[in-house]
C-alpha atoms as a PDB file:
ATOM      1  CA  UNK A   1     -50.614  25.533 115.037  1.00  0.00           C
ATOM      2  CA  UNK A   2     -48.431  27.258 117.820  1.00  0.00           C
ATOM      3  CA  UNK A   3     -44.909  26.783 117.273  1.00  0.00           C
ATOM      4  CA  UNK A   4     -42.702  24.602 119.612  1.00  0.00           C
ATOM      5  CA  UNK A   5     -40.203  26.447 121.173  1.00  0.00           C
ATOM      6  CA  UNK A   6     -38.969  23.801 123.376  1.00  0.00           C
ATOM      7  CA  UNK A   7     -35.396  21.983 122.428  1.00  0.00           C
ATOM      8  CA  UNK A   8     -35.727  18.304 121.795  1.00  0.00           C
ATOM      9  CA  UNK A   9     -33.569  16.533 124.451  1.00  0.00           C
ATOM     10  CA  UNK A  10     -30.435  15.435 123.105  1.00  0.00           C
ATOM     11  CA  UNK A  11     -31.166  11.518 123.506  1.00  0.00           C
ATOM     12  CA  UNK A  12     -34.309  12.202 121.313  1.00  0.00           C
ATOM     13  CA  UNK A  13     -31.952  14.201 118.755  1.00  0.00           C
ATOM     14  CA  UNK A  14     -28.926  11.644 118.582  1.00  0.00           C
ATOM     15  CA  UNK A  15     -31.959   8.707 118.246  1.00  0.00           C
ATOM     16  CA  UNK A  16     -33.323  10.437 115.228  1.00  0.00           C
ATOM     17  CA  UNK A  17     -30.356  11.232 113.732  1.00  0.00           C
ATOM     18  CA  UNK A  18     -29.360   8.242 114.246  1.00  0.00           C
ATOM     19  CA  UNK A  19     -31.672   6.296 112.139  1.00  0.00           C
ATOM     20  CA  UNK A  20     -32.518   8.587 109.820  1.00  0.00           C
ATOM     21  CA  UNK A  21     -28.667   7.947 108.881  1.00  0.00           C
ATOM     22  CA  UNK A  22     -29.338   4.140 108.615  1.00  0.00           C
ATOM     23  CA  UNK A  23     -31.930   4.492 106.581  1.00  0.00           C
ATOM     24  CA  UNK A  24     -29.674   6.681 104.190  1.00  0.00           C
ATOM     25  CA  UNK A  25     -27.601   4.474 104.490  1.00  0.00           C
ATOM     26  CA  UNK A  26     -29.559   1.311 103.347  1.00  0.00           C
ATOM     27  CA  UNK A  27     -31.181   3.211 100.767  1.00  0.00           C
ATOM     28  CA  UNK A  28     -27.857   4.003  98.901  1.00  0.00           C
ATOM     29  CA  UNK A  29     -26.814   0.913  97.938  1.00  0.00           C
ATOM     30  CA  UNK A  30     -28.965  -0.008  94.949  1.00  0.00           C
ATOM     31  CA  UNK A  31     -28.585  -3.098  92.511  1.00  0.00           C
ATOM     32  CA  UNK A  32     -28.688  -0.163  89.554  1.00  0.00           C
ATOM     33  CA  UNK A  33     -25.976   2.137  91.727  1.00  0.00           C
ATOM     34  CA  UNK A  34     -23.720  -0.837  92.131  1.00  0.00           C
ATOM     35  CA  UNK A  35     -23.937  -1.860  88.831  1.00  0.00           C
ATOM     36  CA  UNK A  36     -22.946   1.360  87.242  1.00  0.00           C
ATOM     37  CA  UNK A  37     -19.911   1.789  90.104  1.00  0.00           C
ATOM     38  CA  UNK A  38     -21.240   5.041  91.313  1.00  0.00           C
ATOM     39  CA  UNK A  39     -20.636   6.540  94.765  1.00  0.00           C
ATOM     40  CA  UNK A  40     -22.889   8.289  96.698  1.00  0.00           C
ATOM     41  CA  UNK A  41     -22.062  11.551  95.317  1.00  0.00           C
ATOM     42  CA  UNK A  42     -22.265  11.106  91.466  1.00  0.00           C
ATOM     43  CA  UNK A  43     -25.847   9.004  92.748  1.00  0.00           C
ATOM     44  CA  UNK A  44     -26.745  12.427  94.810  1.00  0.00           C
ATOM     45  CA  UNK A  45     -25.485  14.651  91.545  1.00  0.00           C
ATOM     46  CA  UNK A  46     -27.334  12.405  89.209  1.00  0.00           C
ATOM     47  CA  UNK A  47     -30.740  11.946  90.436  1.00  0.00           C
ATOM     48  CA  UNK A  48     -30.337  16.074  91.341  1.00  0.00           C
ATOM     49  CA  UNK A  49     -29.707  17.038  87.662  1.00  0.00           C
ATOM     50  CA  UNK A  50     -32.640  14.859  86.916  1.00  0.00           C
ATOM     51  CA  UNK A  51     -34.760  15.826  88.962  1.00  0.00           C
ATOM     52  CA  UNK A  52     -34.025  19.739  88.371  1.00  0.00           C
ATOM     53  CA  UNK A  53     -33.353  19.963  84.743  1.00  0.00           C
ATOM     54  CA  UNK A  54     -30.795  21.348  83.284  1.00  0.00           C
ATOM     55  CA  UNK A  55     -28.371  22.918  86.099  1.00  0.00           C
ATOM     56  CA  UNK A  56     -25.700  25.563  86.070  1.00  0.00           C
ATOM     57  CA  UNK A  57     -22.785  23.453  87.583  1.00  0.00           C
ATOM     58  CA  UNK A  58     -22.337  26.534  89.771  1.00  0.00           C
ATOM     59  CA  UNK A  59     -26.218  25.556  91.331  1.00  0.00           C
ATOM     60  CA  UNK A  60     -25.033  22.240  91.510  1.00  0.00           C
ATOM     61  CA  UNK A  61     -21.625  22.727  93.331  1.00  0.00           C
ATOM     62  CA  UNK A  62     -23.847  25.053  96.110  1.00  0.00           C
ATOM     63  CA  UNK A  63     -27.094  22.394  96.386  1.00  0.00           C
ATOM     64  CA  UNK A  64     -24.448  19.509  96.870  1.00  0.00           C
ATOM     65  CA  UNK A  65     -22.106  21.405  99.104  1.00  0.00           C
ATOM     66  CA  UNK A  66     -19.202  20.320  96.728  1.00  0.00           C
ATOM     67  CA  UNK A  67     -15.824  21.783  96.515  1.00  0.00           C
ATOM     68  CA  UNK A  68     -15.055  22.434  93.002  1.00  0.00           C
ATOM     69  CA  UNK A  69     -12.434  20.381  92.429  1.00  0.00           C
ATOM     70  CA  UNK A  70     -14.932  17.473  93.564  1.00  0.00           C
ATOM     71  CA  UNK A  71     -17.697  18.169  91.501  1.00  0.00           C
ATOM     72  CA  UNK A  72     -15.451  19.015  88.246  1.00  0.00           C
ATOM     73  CA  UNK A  73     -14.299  15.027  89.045  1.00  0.00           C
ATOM     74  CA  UNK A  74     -17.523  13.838  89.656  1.00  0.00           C
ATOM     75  CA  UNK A  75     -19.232  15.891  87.054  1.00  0.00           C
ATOM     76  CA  UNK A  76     -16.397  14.229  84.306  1.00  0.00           C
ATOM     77  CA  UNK A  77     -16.975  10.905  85.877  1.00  0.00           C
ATOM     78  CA  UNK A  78     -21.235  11.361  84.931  1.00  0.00           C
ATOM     79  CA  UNK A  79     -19.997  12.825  81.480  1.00  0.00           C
ATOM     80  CA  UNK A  80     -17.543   9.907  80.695  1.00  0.00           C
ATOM     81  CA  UNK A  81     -20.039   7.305  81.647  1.00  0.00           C
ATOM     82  CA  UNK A  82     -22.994   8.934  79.510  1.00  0.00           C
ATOM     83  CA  UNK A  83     -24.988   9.936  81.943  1.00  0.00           C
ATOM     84  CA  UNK A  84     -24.691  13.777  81.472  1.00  0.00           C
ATOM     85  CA  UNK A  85     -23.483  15.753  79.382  1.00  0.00           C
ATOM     86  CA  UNK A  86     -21.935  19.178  80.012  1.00  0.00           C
ATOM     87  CA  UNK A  87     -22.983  22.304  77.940  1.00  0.00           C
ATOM     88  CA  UNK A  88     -21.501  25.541  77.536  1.00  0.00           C
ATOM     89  CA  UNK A  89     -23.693  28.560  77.725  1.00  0.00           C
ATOM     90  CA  UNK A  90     -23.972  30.787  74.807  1.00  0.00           C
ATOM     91  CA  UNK A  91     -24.660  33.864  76.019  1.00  0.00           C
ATOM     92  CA  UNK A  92     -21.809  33.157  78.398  1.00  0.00           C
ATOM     93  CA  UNK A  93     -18.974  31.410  77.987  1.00  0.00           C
ATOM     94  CA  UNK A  94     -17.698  31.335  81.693  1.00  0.00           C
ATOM     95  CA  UNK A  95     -20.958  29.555  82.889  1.00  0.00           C
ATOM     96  CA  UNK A  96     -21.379  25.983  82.249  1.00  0.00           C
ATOM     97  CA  UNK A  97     -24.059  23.976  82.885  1.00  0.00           C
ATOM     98  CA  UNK A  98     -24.897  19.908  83.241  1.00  0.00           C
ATOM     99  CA  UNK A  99     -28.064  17.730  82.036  1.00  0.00           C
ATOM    100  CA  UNK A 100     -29.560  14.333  82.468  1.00  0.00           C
ATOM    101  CA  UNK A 101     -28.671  12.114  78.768  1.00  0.00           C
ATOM    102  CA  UNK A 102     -31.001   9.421  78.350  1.00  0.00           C
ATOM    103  CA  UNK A 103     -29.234   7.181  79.736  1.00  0.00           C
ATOM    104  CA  UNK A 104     -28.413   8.983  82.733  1.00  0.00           C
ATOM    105  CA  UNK A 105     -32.535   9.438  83.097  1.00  0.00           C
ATOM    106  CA  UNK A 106     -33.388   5.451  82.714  1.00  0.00           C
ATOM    107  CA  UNK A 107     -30.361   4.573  85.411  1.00  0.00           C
ATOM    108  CA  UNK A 108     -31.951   7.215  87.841  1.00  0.00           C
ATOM    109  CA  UNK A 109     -35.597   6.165  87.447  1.00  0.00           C
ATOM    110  CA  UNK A 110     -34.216   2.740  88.218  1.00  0.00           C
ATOM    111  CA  UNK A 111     -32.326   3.563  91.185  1.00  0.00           C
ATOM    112  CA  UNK A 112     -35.808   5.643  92.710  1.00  0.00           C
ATOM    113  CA  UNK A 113     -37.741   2.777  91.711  1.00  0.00           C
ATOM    114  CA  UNK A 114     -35.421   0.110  93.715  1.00  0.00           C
ATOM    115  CA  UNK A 115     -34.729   2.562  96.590  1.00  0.00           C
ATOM    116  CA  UNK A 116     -38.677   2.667  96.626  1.00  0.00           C
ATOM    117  CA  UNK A 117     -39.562  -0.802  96.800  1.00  0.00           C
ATOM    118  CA  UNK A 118     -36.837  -1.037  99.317  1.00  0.00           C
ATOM    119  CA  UNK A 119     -39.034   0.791 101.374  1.00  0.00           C
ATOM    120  CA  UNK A 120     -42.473  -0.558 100.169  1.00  0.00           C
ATOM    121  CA  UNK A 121     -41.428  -3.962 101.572  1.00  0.00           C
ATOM    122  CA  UNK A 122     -39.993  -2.636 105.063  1.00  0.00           C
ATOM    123  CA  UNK A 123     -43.146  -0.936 105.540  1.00  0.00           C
ATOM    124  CA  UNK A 124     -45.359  -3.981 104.540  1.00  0.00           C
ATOM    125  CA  UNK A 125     -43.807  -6.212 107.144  1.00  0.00           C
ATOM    126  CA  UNK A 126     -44.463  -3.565 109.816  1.00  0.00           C
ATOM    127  CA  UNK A 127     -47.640  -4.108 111.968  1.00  0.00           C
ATOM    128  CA  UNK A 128     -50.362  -1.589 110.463  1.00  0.00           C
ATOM    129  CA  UNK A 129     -50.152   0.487 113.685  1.00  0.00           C
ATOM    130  CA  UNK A 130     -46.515   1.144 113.153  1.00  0.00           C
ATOM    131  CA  UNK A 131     -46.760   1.369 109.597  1.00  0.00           C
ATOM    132  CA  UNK A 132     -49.525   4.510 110.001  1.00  0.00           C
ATOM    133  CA  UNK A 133     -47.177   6.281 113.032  1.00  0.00           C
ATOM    134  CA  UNK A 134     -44.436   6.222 109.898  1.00  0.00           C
ATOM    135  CA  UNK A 135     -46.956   7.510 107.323  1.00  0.00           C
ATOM    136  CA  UNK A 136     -48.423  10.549 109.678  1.00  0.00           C
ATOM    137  CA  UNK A 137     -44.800  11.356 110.041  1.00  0.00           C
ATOM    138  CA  UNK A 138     -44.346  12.228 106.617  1.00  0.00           C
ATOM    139  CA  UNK A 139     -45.052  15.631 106.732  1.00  0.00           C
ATOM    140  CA  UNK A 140     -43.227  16.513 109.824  1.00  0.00           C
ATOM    141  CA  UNK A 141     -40.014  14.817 108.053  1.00  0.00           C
ATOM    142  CA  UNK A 142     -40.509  16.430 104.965  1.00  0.00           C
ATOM    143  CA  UNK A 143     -40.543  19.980 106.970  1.00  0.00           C
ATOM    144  CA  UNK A 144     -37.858  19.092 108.899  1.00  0.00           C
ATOM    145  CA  UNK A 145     -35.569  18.418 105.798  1.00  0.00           C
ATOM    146  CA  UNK A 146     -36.736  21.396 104.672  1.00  0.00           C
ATOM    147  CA  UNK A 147     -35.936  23.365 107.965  1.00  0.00           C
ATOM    148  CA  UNK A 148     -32.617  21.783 108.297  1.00  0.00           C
ATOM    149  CA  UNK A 149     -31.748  22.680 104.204  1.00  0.00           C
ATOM    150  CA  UNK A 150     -32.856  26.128 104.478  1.00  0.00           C
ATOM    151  CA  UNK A 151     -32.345  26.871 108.144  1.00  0.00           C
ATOM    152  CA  UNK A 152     -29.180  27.835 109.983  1.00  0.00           C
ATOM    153  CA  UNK A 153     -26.661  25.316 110.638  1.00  0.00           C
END
């Protein structure tokens, strides 16, 4: 496929942008999220250490584009609450890293699984035409996040 060198128009940009921020947005708040008082970061740190395994906080700080004194709260927040647990590297004692507890792994799950049938039932009251547009568009969102995680800012 030939690549598009053309800019998108700035109307198109701020439109996308735009809603793809509402739908952050409305995916966020989750029953499970609310429930355990967590903000949008420790929810973004959470379901990242789960998702990745463990995670040298250092990784963590750099995929989250943290500061450190941020993450160090937010990380002792997780820890207090049970959700991770922080664990010193042998090998190195300057290097720490963080993983998913059990508990922090069953709250996460929930909060996919509710931020997913948040979505399932928006898209089911769509007409079907609509519906496919949004399901073709998959891939080109999922390389755009990609482009915009890995390109330059």
């Amino acid at each position: 496929m030939p690549a598009i060198t053309e800019a998108l128009d700035a109307a198109t940009a701020a439109r996308l942008r735009t809603v793809l921020g509402r739908l952050s947005r409305q995916l966020r708040t989750t029953t499970a999220s609310t429930d355990a008082g967590l903000t949008p970061t420790k929810i973004s740190v959470l379901l990242g250490v789960d998702r990745r395994g463990m995670t040298r906080i250092s990784e963590v700080a750099e995929i989250e584009a943290l500061n450190p004194t941020l993450l160090s709260r937010t990380i002792s927040t997780l820890v207090d609450a049970g959700l991770l647990d922080r664990v010193s590297d042998a090998g190195d004692r300057r290097t720490a890293w963080v993983q998913v507890t059990d508990e922090g792994h069953r709250l996460a799950e929930r909060i996919r699984r509710e931020r997913t049938e948040v979505v399932s039932r928006g898209m089911s009251v769509l007409p079907a035409a609509e519906r496919q547009i949004v399901e073709q568009a998959i891939p080109a969102l999922e390389a755009l996040a990609d482009q915009l995680r890995d390109g330059p800012r």
